[in-house]
C-alpha atoms as a PDB file:
ATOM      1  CA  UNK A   1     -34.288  -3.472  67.174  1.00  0.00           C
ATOM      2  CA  UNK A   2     -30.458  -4.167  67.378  1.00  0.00           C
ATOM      3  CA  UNK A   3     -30.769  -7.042  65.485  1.00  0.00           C
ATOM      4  CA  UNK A   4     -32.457  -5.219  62.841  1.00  0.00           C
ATOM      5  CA  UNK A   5     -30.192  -1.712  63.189  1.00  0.00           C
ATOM      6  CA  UNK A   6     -26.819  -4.337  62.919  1.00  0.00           C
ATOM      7  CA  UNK A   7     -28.541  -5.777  59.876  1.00  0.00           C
ATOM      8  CA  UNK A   8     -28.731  -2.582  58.192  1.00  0.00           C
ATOM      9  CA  UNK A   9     -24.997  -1.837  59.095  1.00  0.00           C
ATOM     10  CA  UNK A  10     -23.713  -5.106  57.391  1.00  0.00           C
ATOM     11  CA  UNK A  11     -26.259  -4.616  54.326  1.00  0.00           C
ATOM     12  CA  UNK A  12     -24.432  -0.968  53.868  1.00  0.00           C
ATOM     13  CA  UNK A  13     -21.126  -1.988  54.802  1.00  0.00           C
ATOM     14  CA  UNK A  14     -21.086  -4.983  51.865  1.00  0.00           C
ATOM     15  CA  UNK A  15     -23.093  -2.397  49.706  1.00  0.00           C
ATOM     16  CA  UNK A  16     -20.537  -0.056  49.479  1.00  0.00           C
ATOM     17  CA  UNK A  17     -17.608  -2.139  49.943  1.00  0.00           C
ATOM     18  CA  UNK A  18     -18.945  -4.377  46.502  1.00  0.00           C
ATOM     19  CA  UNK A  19     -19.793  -1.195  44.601  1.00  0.00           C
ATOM     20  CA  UNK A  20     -15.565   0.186  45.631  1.00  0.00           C
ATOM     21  CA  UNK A  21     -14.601  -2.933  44.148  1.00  0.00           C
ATOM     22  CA  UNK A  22     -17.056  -2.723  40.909  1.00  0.00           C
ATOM     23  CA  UNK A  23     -15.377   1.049  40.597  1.00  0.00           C
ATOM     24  CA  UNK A  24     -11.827  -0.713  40.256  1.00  0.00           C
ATOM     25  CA  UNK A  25     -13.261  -3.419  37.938  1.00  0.00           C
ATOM     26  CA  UNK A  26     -14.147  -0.475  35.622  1.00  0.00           C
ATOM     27  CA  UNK A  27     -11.039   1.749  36.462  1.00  0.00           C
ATOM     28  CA  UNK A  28      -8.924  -1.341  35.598  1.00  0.00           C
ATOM     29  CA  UNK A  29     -11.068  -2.247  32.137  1.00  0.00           C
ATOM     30  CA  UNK A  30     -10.979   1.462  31.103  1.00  0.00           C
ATOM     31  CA  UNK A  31      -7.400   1.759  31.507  1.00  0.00           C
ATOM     32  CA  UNK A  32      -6.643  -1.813  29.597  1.00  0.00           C
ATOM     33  CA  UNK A  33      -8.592   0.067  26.997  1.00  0.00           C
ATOM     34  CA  UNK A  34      -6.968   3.397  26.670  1.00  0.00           C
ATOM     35  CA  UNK A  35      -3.143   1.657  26.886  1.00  0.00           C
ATOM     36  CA  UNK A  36      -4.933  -0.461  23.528  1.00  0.00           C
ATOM     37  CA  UNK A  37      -6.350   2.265  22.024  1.00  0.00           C
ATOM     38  CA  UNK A  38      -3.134   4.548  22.271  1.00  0.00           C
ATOM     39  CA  UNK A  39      -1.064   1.414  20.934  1.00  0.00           C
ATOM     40  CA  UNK A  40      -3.085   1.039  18.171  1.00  0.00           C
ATOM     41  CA  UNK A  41      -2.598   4.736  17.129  1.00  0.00           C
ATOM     42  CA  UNK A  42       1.037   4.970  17.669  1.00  0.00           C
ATOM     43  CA  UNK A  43       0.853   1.866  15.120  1.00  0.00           C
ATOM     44  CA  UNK A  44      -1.597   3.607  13.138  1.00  0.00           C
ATOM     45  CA  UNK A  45       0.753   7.081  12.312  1.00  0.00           C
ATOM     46  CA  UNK A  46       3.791   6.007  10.627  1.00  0.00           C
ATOM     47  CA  UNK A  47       1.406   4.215   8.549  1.00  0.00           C
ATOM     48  CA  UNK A  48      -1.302   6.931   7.728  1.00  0.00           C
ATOM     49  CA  UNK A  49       2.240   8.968   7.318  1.00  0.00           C
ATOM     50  CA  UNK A  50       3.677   6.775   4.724  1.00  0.00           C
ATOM     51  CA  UNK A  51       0.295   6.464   3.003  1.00  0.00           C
ATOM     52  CA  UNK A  52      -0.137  10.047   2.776  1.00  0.00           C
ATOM     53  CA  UNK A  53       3.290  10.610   1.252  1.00  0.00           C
ATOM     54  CA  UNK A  54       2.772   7.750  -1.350  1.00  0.00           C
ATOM     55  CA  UNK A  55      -0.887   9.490  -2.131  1.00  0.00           C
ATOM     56  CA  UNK A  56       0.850  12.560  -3.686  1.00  0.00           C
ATOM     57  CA  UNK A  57       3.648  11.809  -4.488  1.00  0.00           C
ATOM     58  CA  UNK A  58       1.920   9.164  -7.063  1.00  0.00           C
ATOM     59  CA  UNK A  59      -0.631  12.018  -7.656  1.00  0.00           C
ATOM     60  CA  UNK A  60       2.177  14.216  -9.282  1.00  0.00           C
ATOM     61  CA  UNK A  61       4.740  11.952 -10.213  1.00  0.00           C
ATOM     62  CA  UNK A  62       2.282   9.253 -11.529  1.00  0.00           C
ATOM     63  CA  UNK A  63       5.281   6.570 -10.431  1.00  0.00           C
ATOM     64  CA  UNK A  64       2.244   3.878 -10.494  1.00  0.00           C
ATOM     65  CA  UNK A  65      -0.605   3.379 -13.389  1.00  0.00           C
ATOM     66  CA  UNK A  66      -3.127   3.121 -10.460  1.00  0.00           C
ATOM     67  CA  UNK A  67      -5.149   5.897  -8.452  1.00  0.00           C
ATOM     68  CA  UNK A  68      -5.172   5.099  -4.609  1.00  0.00           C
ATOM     69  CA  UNK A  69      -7.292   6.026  -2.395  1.00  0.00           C
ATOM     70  CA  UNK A  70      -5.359   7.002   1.077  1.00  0.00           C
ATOM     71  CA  UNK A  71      -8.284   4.585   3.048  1.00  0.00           C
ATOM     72  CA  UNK A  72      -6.818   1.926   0.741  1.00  0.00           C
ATOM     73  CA  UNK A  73      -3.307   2.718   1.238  1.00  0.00           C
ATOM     74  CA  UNK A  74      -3.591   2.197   5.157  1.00  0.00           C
ATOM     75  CA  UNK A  75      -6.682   0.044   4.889  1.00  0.00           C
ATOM     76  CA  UNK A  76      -5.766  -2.604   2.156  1.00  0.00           C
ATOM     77  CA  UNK A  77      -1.750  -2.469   1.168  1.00  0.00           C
ATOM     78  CA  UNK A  78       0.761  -4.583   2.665  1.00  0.00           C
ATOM     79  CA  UNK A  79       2.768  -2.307   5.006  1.00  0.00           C
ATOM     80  CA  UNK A  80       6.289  -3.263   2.981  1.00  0.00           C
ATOM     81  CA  UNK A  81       4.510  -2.476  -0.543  1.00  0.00           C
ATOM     82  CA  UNK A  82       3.752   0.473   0.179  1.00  0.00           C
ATOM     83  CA  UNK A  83       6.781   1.700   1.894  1.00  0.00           C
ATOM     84  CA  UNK A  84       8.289   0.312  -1.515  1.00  0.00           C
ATOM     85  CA  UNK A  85       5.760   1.828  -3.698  1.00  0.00           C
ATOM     86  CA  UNK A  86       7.170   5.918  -1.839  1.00  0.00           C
ATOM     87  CA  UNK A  87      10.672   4.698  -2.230  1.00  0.00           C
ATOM     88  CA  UNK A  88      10.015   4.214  -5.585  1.00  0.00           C
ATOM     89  CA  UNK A  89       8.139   7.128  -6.384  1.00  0.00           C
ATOM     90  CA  UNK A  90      10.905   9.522  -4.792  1.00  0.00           C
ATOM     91  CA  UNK A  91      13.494   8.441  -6.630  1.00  0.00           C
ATOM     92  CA  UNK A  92      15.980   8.323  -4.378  1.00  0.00           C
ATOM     93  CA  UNK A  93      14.997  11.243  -1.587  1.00  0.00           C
ATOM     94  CA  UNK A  94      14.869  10.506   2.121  1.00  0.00           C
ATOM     95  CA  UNK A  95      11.321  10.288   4.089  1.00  0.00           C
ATOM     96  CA  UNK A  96      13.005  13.270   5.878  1.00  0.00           C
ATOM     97  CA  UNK A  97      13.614  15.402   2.733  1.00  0.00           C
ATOM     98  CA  UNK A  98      11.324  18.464   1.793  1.00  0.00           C
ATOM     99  CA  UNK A  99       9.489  16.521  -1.142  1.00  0.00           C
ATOM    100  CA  UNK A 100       9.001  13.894   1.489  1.00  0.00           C
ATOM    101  CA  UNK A 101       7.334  16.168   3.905  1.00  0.00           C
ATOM    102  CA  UNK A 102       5.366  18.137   1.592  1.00  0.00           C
ATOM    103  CA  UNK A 103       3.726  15.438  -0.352  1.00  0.00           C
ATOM    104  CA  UNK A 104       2.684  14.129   3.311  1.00  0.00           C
ATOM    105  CA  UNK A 105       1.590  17.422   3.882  1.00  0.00           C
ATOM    106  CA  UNK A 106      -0.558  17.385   0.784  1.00  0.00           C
ATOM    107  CA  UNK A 107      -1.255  13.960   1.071  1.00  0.00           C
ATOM    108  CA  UNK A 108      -3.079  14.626   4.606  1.00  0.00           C
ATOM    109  CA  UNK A 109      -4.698  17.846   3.577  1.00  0.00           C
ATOM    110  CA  UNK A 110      -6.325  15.799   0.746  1.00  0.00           C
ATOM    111  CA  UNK A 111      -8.401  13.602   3.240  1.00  0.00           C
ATOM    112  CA  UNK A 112      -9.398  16.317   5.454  1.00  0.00           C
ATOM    113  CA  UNK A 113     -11.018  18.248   2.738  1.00  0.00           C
ATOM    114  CA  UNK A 114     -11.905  15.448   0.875  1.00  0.00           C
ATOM    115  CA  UNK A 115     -15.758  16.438   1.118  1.00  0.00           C
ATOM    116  CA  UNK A 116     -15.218  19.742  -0.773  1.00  0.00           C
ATOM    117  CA  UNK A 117     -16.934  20.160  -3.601  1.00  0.00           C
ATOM    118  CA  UNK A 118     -14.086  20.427  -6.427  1.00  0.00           C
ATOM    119  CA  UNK A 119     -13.892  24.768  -6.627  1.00  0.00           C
ATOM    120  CA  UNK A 120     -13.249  24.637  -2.865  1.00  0.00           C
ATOM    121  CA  UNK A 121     -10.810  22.100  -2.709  1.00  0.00           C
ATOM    122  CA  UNK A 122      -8.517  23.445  -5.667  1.00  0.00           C
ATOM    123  CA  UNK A 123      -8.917  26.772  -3.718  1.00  0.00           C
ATOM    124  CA  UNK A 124      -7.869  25.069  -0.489  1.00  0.00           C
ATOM    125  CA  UNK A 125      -5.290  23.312  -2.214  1.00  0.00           C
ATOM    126  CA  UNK A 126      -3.095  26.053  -4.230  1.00  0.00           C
ATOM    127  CA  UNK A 127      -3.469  27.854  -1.044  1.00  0.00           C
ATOM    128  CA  UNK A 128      -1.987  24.709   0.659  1.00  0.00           C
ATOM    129  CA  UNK A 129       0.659  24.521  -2.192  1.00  0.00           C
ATOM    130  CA  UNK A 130       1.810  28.073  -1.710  1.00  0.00           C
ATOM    131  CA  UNK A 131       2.098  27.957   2.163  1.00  0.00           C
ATOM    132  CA  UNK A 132       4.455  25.101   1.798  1.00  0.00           C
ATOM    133  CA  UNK A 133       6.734  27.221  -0.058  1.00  0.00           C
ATOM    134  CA  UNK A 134       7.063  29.729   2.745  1.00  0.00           C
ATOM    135  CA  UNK A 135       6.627  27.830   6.078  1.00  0.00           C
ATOM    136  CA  UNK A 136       9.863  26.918   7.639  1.00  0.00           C
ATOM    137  CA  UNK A 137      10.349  22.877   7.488  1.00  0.00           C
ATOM    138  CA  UNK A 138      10.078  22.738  11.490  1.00  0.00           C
ATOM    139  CA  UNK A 139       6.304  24.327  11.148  1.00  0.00           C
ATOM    140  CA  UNK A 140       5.452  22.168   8.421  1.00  0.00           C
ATOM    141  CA  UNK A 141       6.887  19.421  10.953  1.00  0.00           C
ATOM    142  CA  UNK A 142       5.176  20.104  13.756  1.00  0.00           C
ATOM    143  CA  UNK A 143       1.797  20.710  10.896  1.00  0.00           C
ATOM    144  CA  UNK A 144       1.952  17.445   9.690  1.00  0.00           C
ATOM    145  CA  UNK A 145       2.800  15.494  12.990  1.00  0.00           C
ATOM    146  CA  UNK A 146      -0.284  16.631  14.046  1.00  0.00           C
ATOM    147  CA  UNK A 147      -2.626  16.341  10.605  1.00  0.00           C
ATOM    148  CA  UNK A 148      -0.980  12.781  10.746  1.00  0.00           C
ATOM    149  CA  UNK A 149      -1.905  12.093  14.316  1.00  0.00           C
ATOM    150  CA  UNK A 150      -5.210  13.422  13.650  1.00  0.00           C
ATOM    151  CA  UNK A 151      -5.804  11.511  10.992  1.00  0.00           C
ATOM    152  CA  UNK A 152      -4.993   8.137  12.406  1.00  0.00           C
ATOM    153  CA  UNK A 153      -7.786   8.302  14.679  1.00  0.00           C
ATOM    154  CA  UNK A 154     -10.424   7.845  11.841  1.00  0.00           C
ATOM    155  CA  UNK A 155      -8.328   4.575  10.994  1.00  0.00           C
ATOM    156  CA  UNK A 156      -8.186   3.486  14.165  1.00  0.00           C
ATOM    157  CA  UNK A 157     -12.280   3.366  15.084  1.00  0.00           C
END
């Protein structure tokens, strides 16, 4: 009986002890995979950023004879094109001007209402276009930090 009472000790002993350890195997492997996932999106924004900028900017200004998709922009274009392609198409203004921001704004609106049917998103969009003119530039900031942010997740699945 002692025999067989000290067999079931060491049976739950290395039981639990194997399963602690399988815990930290999967503790350890999540973690490697959140510190990826969270690089990859901090990669993923200034991109999705400049993209979105580029999007309307070339939208209004038509700087380029082509029609980009923003998927495209992130998906497709060499990084340096495209941050030559905005440069090009503002003429001059920072990425931290007004025109910047608000074409980024615009730019990141468009994809999250890209599944409107066309009355909607005109609506949605001169509503858009008006709140930009009376927002303060540290809302429209803070708005398109986090539309930008937001965004990048899609690119990064």
């Amino acid at each position: 009986m002692k025999k067989f009472t000290l067999l079931i000790a060491i049976t739950l002993i290395t039981f639990f002890t194997s399963t602690s350890y399988a815990k930290d195997d999967v503790d350890a492997t999540e973690k490697v995979l959140q510190q990826r996932f969270i690089d990859k999106h901090q990669a993923m924004v200034p991109v999705v950023a400049v993209a979105d900028m580029f999007f309307a900017c070339n939208r209004q200004r038509y700087t380029d004879s082509y029609d980009y998709q923003i998927a495209d922009l992130v998906n497709k274009m060499d990084k340096g094109q495209l941050a030559e392609n905005l440069s090009a198409c503002l003429g001059g203004e920072s990425l931290k001007s007004d025109i910047a921001l608000n074409f980024g704004l615009i730019g990141c609106f468009h994809s999250q209402m890209a599944n409107l049917d066309q009355k909607k998103y005109d609506e949605k969009m001169g509503k858009l276009e008006l709140l930009l003119v009376k927002l303060p530039r540290e809302q429209r900031q803070k708005t398109f930090t986090k539309c930008v942010s937001e965004q990048a997740l899609y690119f990064v699945k």
